[in-house]
N, C-alpha and C. Protein backbone atom coordinates (compact mmCIF):
# COMPACT_ATOMS: atom_id res chain seq x y z
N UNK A 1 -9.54 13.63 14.02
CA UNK A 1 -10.80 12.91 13.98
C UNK A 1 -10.55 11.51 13.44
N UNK A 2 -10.89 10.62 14.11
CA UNK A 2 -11.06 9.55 13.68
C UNK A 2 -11.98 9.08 12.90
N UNK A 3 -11.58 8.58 11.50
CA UNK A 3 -12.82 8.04 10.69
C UNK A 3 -12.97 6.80 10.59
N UNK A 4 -12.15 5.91 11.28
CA UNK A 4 -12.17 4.61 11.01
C UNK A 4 -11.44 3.69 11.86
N UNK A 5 -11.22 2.40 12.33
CA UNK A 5 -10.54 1.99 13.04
C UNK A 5 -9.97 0.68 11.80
N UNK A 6 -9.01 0.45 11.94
CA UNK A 6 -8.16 -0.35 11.06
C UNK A 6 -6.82 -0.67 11.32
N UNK A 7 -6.71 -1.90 11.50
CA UNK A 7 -5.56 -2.16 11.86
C UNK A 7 -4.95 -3.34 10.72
N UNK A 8 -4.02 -3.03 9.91
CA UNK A 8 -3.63 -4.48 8.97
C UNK A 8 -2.84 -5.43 9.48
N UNK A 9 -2.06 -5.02 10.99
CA UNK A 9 -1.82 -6.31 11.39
C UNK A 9 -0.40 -6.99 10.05
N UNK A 10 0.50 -6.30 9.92
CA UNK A 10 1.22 -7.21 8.70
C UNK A 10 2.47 -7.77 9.72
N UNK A 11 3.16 -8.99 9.01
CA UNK A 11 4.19 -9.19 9.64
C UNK A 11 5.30 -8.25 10.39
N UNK A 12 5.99 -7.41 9.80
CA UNK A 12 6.51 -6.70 10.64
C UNK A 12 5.73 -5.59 10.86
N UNK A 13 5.86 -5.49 12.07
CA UNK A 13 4.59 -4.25 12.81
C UNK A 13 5.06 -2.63 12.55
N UNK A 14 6.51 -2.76 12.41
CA UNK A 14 6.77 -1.65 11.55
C UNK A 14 5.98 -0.91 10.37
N UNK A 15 5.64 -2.10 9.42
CA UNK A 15 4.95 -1.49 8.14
C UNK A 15 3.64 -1.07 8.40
N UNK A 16 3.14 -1.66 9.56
CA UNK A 16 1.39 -1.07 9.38
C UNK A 16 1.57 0.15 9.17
N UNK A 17 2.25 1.13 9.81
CA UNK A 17 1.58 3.05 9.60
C UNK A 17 1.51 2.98 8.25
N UNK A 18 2.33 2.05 7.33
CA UNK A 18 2.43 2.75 5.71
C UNK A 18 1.27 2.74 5.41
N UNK A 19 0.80 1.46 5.34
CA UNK A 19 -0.69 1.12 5.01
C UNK A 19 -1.49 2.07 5.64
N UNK A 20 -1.73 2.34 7.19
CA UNK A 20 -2.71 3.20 7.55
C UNK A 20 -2.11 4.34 6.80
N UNK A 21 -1.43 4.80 6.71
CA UNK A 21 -0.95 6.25 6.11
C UNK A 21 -1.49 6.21 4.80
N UNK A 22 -1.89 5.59 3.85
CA UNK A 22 -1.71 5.30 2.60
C UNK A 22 -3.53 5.55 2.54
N UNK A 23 -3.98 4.51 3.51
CA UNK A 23 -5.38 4.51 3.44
C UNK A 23 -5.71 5.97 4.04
N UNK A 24 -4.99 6.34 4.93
CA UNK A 24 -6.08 8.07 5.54
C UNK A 24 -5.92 8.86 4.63
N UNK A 25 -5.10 8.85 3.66
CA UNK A 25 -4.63 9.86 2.64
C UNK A 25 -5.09 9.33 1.02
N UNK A 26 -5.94 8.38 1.12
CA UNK A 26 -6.38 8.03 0.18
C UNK A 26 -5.81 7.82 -1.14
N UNK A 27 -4.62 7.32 -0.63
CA UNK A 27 -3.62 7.10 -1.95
C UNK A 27 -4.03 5.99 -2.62
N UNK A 28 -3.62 5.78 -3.94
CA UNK A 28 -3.91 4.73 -5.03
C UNK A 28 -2.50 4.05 -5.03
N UNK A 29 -1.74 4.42 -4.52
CA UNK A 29 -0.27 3.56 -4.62
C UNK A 29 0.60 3.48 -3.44
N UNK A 30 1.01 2.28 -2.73
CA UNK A 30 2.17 2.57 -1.72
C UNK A 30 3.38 1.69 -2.22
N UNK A 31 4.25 2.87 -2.29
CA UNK A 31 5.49 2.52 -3.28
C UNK A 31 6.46 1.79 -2.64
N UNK A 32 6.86 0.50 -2.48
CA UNK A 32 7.48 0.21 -1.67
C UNK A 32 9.01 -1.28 -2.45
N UNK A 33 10.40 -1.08 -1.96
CA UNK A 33 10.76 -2.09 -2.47
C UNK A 33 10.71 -3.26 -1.35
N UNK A 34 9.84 -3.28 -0.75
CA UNK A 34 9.82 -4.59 0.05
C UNK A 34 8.14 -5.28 0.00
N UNK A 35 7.72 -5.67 -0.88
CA UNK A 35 6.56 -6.21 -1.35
C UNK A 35 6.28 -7.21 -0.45
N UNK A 36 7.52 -7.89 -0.15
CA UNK A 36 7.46 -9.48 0.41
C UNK A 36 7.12 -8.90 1.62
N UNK A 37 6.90 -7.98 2.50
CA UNK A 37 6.28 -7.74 4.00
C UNK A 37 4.68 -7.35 3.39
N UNK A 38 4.29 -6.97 2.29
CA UNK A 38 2.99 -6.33 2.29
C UNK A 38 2.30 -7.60 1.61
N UNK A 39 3.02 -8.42 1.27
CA UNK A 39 2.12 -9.48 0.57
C UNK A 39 1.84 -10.72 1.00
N UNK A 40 2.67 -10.62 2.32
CA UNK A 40 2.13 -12.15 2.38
C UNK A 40 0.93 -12.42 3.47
N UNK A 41 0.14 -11.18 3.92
CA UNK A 41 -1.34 -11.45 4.70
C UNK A 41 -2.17 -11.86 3.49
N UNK A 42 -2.42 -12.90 3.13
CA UNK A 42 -3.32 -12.84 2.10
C UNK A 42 -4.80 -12.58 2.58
N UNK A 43 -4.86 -12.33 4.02
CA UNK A 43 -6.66 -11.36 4.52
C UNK A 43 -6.48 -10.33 4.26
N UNK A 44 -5.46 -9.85 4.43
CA UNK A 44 -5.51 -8.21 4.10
C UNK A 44 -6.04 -7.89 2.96
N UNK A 45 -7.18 -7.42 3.14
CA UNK A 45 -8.05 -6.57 1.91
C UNK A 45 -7.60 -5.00 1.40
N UNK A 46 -6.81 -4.67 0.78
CA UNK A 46 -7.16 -3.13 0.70
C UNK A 46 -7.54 -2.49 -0.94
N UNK A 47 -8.96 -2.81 -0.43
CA UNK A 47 -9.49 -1.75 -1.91
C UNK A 47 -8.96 -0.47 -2.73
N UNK A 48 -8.53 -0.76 -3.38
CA UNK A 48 -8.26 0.59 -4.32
C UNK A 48 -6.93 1.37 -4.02
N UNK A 49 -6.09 0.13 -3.23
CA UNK A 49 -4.70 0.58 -2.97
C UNK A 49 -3.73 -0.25 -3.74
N UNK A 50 -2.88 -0.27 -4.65
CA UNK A 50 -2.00 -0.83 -5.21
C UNK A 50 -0.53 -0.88 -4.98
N UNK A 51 -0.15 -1.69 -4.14
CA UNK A 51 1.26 -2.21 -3.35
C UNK A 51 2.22 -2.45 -4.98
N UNK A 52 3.13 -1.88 -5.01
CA UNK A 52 3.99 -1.89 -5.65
C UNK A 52 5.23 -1.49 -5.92
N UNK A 53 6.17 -1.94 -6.55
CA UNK A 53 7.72 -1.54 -6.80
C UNK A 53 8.01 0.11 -7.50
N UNK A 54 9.02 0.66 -6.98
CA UNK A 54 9.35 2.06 -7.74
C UNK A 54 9.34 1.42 -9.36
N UNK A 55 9.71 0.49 -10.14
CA UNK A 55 9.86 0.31 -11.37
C UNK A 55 8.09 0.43 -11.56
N UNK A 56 7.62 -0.46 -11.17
CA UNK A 56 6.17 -1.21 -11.83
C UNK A 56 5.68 0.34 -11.76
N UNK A 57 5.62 1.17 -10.71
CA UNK A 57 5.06 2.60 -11.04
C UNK A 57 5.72 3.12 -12.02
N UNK A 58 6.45 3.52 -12.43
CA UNK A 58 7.24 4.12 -13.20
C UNK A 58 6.48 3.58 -15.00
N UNK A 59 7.06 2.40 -14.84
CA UNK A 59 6.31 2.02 -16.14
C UNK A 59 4.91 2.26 -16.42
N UNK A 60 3.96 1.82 -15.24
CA UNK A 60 2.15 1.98 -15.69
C UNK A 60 2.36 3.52 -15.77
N UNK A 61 3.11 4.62 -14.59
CA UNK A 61 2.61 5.89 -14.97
C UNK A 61 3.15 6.29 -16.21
N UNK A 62 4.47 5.90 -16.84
CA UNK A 62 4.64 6.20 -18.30
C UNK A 62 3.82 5.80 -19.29
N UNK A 63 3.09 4.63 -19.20
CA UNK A 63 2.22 3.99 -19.94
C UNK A 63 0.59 5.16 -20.34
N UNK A 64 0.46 5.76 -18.94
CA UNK A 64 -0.61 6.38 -18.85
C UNK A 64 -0.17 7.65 -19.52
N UNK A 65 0.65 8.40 -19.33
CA UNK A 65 0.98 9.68 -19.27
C UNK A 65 2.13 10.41 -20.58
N UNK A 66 2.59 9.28 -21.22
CA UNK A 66 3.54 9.61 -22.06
C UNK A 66 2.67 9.82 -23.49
């Protein structure tokens, strides 16, 4: 079922599924070490998804959880 149509459109066309994958599954984090492909659409809106490095997770979830 389709709930939505969305396309992010990022430089390499490779990375969109992450993003759609990330958004259908309603994740809060897509863990990635290549930031520099997810960051430089600066239209790309994605609410309540946080693009980030295996470290930067590592630290906020220790921060939260330790």
């Amino acid at each position: 079922k389709i709930s939505f149509l969305y396309r992010p459109n990022l430089v390499d066309e490779a990375d969109n599924k992450f993003i759609e994958l990330a958004l259908a599954s309603h994740s809060q984090y897509l863990i990635t070490t290549n930031l520099k492909h997810f960051s430089t659409n600066k239209e790309l809106m994605l609410s309540g998804l946080n693009i980030v490095t295996p470290g930067q997770f590592i630290r906020k979830w220790r921060a939260e959880n330790e």
